[in-house]
N, C-alpha and C. Protein backbone atom coordinates (compact mmCIF):
# COMPACT_ATOMS: atom_id res chain seq x y z
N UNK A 1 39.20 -64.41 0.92
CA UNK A 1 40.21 -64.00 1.86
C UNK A 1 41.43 -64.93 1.81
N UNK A 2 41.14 -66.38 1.78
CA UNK A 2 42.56 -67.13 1.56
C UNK A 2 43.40 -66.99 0.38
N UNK A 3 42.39 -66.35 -0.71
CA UNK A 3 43.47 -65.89 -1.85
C UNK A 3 44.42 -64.82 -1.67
N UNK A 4 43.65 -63.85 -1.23
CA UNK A 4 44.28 -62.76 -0.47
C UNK A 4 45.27 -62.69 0.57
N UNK A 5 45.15 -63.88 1.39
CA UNK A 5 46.16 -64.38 2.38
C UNK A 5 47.34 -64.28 1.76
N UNK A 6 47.49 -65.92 1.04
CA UNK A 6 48.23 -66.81 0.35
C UNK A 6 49.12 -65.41 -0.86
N UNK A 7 47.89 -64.61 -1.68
CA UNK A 7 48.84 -63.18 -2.38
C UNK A 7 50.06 -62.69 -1.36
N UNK A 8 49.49 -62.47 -0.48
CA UNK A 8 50.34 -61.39 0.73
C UNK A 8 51.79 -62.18 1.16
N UNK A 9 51.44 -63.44 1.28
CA UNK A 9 52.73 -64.24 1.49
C UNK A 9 53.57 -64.65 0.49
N UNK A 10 53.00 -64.44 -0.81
CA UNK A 10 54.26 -64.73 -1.97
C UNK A 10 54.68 -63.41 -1.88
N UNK A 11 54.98 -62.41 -1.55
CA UNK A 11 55.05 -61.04 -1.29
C UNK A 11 56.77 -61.45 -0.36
N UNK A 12 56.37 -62.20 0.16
CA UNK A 12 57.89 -62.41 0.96
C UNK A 12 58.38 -63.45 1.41
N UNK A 13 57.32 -64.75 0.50
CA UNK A 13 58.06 -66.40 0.41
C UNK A 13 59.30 -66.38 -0.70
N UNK A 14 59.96 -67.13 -0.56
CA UNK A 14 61.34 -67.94 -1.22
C UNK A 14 60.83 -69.30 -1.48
N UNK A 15 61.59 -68.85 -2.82
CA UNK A 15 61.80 -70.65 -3.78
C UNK A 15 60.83 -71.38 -3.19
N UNK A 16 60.64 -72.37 -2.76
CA UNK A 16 59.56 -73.42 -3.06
C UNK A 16 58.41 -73.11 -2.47
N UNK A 17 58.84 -72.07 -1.72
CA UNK A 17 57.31 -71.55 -0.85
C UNK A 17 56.92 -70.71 -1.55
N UNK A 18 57.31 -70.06 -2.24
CA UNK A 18 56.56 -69.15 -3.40
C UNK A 18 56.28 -69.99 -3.96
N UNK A 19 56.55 -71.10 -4.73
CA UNK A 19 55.50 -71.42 -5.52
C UNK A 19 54.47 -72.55 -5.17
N UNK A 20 54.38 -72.66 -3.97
CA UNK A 20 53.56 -73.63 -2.99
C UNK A 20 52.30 -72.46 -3.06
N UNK A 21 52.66 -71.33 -2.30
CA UNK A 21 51.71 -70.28 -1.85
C UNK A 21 50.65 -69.50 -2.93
N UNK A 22 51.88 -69.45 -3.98
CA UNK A 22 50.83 -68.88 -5.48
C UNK A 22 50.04 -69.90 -5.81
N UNK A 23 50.13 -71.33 -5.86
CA UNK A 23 49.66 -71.64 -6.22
C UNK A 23 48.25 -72.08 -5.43
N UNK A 24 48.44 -72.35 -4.04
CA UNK A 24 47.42 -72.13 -3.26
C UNK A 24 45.97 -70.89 -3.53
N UNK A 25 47.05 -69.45 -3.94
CA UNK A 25 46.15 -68.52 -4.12
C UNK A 25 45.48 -68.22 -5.58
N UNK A 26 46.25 -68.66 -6.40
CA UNK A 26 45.54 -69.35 -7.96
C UNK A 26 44.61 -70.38 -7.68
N UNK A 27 44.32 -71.20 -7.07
CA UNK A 27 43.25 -72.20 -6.34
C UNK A 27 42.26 -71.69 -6.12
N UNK A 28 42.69 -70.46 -4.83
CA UNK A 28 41.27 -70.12 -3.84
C UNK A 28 41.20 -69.10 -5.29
N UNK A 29 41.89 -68.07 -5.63
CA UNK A 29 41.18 -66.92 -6.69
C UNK A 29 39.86 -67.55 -7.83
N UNK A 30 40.69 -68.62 -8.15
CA UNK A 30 39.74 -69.81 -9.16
C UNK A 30 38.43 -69.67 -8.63
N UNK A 31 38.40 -70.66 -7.26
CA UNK A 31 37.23 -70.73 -6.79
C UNK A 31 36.41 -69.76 -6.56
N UNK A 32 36.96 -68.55 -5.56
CA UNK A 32 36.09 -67.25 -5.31
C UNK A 32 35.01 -66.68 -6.68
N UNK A 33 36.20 -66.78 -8.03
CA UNK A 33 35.70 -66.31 -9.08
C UNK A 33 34.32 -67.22 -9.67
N UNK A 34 34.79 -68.46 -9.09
CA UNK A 34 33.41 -69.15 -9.62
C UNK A 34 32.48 -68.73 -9.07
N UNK A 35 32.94 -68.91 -7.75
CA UNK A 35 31.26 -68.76 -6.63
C UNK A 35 30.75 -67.40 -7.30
N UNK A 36 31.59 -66.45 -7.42
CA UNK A 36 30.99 -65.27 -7.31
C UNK A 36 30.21 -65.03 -9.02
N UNK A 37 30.94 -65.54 -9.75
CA UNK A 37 30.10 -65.92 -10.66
C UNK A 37 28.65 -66.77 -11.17
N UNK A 38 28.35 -67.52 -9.94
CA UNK A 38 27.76 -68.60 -9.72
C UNK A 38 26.41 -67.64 -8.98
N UNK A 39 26.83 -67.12 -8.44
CA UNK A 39 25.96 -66.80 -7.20
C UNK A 39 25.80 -65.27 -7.02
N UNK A 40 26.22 -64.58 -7.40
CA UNK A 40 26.28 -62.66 -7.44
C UNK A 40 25.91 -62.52 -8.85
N UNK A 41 25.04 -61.17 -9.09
CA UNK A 41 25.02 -60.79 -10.01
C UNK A 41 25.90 -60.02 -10.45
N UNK A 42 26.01 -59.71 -12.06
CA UNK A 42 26.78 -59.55 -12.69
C UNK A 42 27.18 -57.66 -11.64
N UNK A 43 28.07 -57.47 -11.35
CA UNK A 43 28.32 -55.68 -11.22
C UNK A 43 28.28 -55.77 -9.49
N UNK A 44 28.15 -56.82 -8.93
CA UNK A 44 28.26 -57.04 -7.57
C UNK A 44 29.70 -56.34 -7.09
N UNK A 45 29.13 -55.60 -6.09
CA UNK A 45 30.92 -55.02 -5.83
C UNK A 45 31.62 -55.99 -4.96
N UNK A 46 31.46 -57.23 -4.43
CA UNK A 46 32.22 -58.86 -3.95
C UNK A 46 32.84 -59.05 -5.38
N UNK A 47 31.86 -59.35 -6.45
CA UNK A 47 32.24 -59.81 -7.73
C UNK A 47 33.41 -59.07 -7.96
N UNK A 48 33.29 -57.64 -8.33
CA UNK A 48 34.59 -56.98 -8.55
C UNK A 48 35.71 -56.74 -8.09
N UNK A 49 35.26 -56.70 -6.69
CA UNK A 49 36.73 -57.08 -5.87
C UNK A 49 37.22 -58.08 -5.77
N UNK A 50 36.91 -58.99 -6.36
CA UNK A 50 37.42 -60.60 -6.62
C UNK A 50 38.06 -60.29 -7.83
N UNK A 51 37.52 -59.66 -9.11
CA UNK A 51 38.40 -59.63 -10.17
C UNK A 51 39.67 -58.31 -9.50
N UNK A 52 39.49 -57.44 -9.34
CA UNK A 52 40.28 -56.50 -8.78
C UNK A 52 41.30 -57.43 -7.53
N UNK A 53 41.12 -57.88 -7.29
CA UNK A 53 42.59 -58.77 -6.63
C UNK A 53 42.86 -59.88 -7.34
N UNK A 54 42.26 -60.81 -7.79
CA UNK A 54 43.10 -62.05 -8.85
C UNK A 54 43.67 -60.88 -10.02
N UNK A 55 43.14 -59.99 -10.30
CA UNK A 55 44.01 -59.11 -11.40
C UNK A 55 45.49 -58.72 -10.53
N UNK A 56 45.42 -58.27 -9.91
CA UNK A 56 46.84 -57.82 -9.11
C UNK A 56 47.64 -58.92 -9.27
N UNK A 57 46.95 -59.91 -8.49
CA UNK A 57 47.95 -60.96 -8.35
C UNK A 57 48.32 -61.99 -9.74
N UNK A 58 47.70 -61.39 -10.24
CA UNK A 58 48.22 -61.81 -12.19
C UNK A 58 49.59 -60.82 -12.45
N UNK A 59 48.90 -59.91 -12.38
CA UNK A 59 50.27 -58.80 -12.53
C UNK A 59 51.66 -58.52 -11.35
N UNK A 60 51.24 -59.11 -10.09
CA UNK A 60 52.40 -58.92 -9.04
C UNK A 60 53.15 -60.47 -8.95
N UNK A 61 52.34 -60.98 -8.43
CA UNK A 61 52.79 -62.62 -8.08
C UNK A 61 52.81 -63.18 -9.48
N UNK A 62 52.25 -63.48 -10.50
CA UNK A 62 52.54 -64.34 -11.49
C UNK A 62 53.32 -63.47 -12.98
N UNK A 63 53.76 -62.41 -12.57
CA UNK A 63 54.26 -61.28 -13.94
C UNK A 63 53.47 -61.63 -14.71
N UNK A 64 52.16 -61.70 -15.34
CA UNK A 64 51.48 -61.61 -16.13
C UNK A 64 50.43 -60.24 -16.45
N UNK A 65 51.13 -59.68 -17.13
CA UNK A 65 50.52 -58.19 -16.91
C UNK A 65 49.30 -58.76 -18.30
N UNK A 66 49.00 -59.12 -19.22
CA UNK A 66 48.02 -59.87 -20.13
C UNK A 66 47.20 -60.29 -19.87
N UNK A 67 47.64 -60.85 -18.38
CA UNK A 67 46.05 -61.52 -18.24
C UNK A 67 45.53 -60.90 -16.84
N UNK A 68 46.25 -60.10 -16.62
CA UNK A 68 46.10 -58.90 -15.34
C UNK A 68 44.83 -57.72 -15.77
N UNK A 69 45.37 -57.72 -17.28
CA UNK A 69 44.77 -56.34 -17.97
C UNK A 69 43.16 -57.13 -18.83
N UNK A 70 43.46 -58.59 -19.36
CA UNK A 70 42.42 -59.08 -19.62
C UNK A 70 41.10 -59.37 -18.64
N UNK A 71 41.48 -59.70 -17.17
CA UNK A 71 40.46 -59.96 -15.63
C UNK A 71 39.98 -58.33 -15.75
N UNK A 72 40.97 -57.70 -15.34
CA UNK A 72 40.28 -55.63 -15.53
C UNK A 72 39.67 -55.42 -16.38
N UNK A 73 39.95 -55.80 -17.60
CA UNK A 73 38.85 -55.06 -19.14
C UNK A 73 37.68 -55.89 -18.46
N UNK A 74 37.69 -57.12 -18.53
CA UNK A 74 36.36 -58.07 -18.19
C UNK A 74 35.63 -57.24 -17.16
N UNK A 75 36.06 -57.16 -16.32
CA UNK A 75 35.28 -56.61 -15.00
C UNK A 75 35.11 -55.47 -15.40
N UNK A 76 35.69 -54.24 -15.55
CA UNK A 76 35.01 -52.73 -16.43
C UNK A 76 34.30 -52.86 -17.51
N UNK A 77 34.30 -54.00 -18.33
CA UNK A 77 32.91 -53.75 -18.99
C UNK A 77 31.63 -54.38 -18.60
N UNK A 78 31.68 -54.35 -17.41
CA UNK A 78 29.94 -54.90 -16.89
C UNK A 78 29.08 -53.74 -17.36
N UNK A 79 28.19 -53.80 -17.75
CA UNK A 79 26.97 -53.18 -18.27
C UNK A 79 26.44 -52.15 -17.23
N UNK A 80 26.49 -50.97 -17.94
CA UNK A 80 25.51 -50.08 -16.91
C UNK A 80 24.39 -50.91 -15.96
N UNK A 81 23.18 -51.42 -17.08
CA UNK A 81 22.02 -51.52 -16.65
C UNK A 81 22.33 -52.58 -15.42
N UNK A 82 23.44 -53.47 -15.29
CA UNK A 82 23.75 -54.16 -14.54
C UNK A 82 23.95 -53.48 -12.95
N UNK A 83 24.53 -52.32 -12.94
CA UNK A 83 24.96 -51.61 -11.57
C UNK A 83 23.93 -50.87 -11.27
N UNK A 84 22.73 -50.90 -12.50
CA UNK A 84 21.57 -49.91 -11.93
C UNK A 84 20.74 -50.84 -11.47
N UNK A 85 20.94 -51.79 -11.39
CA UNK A 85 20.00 -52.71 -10.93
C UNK A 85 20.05 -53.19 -9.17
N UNK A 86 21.35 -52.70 -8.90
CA UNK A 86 22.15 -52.74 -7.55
C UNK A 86 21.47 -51.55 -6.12
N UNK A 87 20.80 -52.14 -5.29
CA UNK A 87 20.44 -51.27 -4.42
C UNK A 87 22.00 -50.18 -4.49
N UNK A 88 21.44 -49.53 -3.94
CA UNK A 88 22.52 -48.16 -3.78
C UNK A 88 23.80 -47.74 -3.25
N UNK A 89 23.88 -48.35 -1.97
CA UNK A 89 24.98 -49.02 -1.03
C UNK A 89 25.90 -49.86 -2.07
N UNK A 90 25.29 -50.93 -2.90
CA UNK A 90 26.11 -52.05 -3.70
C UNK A 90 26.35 -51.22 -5.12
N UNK A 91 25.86 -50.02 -5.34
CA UNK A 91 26.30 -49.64 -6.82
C UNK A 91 27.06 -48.30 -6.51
N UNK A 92 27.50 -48.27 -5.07
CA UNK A 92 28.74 -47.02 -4.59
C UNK A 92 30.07 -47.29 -4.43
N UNK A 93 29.71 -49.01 -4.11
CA UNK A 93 30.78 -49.87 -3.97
C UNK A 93 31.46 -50.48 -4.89
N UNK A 94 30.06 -50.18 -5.83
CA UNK A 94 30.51 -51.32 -7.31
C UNK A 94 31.28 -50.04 -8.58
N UNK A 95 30.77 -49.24 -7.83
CA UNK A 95 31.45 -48.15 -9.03
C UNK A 95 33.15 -47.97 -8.56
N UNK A 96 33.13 -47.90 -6.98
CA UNK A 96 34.52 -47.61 -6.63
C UNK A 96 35.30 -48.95 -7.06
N UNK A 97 35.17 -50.34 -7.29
CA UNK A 97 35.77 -51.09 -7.52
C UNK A 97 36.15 -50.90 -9.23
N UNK A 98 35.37 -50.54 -9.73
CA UNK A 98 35.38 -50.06 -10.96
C UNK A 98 36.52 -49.01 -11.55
N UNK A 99 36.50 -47.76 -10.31
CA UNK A 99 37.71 -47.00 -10.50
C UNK A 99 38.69 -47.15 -10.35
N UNK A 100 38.67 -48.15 -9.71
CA UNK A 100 40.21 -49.45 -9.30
C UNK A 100 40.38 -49.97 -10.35
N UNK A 101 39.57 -50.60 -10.58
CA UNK A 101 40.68 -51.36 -12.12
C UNK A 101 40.67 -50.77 -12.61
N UNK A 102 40.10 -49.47 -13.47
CA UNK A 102 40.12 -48.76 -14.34
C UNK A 102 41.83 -48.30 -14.04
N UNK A 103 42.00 -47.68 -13.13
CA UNK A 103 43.60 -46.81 -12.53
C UNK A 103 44.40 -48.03 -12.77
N UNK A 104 44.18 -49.43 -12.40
CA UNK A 104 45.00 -50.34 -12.37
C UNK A 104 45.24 -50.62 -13.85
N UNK A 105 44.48 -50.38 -14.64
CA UNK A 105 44.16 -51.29 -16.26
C UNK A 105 45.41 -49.72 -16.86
N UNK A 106 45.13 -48.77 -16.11
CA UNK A 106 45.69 -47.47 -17.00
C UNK A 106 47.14 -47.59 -16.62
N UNK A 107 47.64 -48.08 -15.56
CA UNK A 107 48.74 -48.18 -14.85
C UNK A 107 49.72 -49.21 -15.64
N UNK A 108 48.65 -50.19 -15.74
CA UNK A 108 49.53 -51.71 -16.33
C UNK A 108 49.93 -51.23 -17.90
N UNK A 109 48.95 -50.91 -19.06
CA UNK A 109 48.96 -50.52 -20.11
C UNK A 109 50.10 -49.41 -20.21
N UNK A 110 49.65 -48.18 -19.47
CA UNK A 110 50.89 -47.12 -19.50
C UNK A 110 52.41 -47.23 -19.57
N UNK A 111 52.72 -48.11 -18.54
CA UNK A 111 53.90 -48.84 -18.05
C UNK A 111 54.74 -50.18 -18.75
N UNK A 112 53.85 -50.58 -19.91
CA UNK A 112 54.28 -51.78 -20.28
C UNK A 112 55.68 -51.46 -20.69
N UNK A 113 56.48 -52.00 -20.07
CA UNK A 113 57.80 -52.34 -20.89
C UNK A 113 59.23 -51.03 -19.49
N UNK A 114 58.62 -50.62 -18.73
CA UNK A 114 58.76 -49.43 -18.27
C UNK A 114 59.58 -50.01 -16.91
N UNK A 115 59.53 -51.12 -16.68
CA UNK A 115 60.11 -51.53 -15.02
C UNK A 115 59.61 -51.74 -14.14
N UNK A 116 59.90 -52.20 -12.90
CA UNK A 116 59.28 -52.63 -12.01
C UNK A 116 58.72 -51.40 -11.58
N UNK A 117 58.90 -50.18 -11.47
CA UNK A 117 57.87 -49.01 -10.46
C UNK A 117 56.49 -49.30 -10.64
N UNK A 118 56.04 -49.53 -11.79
CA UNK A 118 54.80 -49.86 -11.73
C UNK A 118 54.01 -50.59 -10.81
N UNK A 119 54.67 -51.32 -10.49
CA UNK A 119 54.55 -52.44 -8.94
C UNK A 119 53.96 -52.03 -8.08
N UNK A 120 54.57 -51.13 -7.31
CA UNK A 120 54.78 -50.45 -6.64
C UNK A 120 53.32 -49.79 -6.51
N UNK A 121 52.22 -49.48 -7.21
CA UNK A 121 51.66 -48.46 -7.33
C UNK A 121 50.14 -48.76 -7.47
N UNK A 122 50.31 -50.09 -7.81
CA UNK A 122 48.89 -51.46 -7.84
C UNK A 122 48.12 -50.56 -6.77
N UNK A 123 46.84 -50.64 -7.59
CA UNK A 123 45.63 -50.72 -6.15
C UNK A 123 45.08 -51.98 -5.97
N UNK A 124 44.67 -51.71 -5.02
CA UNK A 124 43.98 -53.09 -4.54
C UNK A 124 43.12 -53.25 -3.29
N UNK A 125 42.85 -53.95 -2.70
CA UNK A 125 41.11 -53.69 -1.74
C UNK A 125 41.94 -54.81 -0.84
């Protein structure tokens, strides 16, 4: 959530507070991604919505649409057998996070070179 915070406020910080705030939320994203790596199994829909927002905020807050689209491929190729392994509740959740980056990965790719509308159009949780 503090990554998520800290995203929302480079959204409408200036000069030094933008880059105080991104970098705060490059911090917490870091961390979340560990824990959740650390501690969730692989196809966890926490897990994916952790990559599904540090991906945004690769592509919104840091213009890095490369490594926006590299966090999305990563996270869409978790393994079937991985989400079948997910009580049912966690593999409804884990699939919808899934269709998120997927739209997001199709959005970023589609658009490369195309302008800011793309922006505009990010999903995100």
């Amino acid at each position: 959530m503090r990554a998520d915070y800290n995203r929302y406020l480079a959204e409408f910080a200036q000069d030094g507070d933008f880059d105080r705030v991104v970098q705060e939320a490059l911090r917490a994203y870091d961390e979340a991604s560990r824990i959740a790596e650390d501690g969730l199994p692989e196809g966890h829909p926490v897990r994916l919505g952790i990559a599904l927002n540090f991906s945004v905020f690769y592509f919104e807050a840091l213009n890095e649409p490369a490594k926006a689209c590299e966090l999305a491929r990563a996270a869409i190729e978790t393994p079937e057998s991985a989400l079948a392994a997910l009580p049912e509740d966690q593999r409804k959740d884990s699939e919808s996070m899934l269709k998120l980056l997927q739209d997001n990965l199709s959005l970023w790719t589609g658009s490369a070179g195309e302008g800011e509308d793309a922006d505009d159009e990010d999903t995100d949780s």
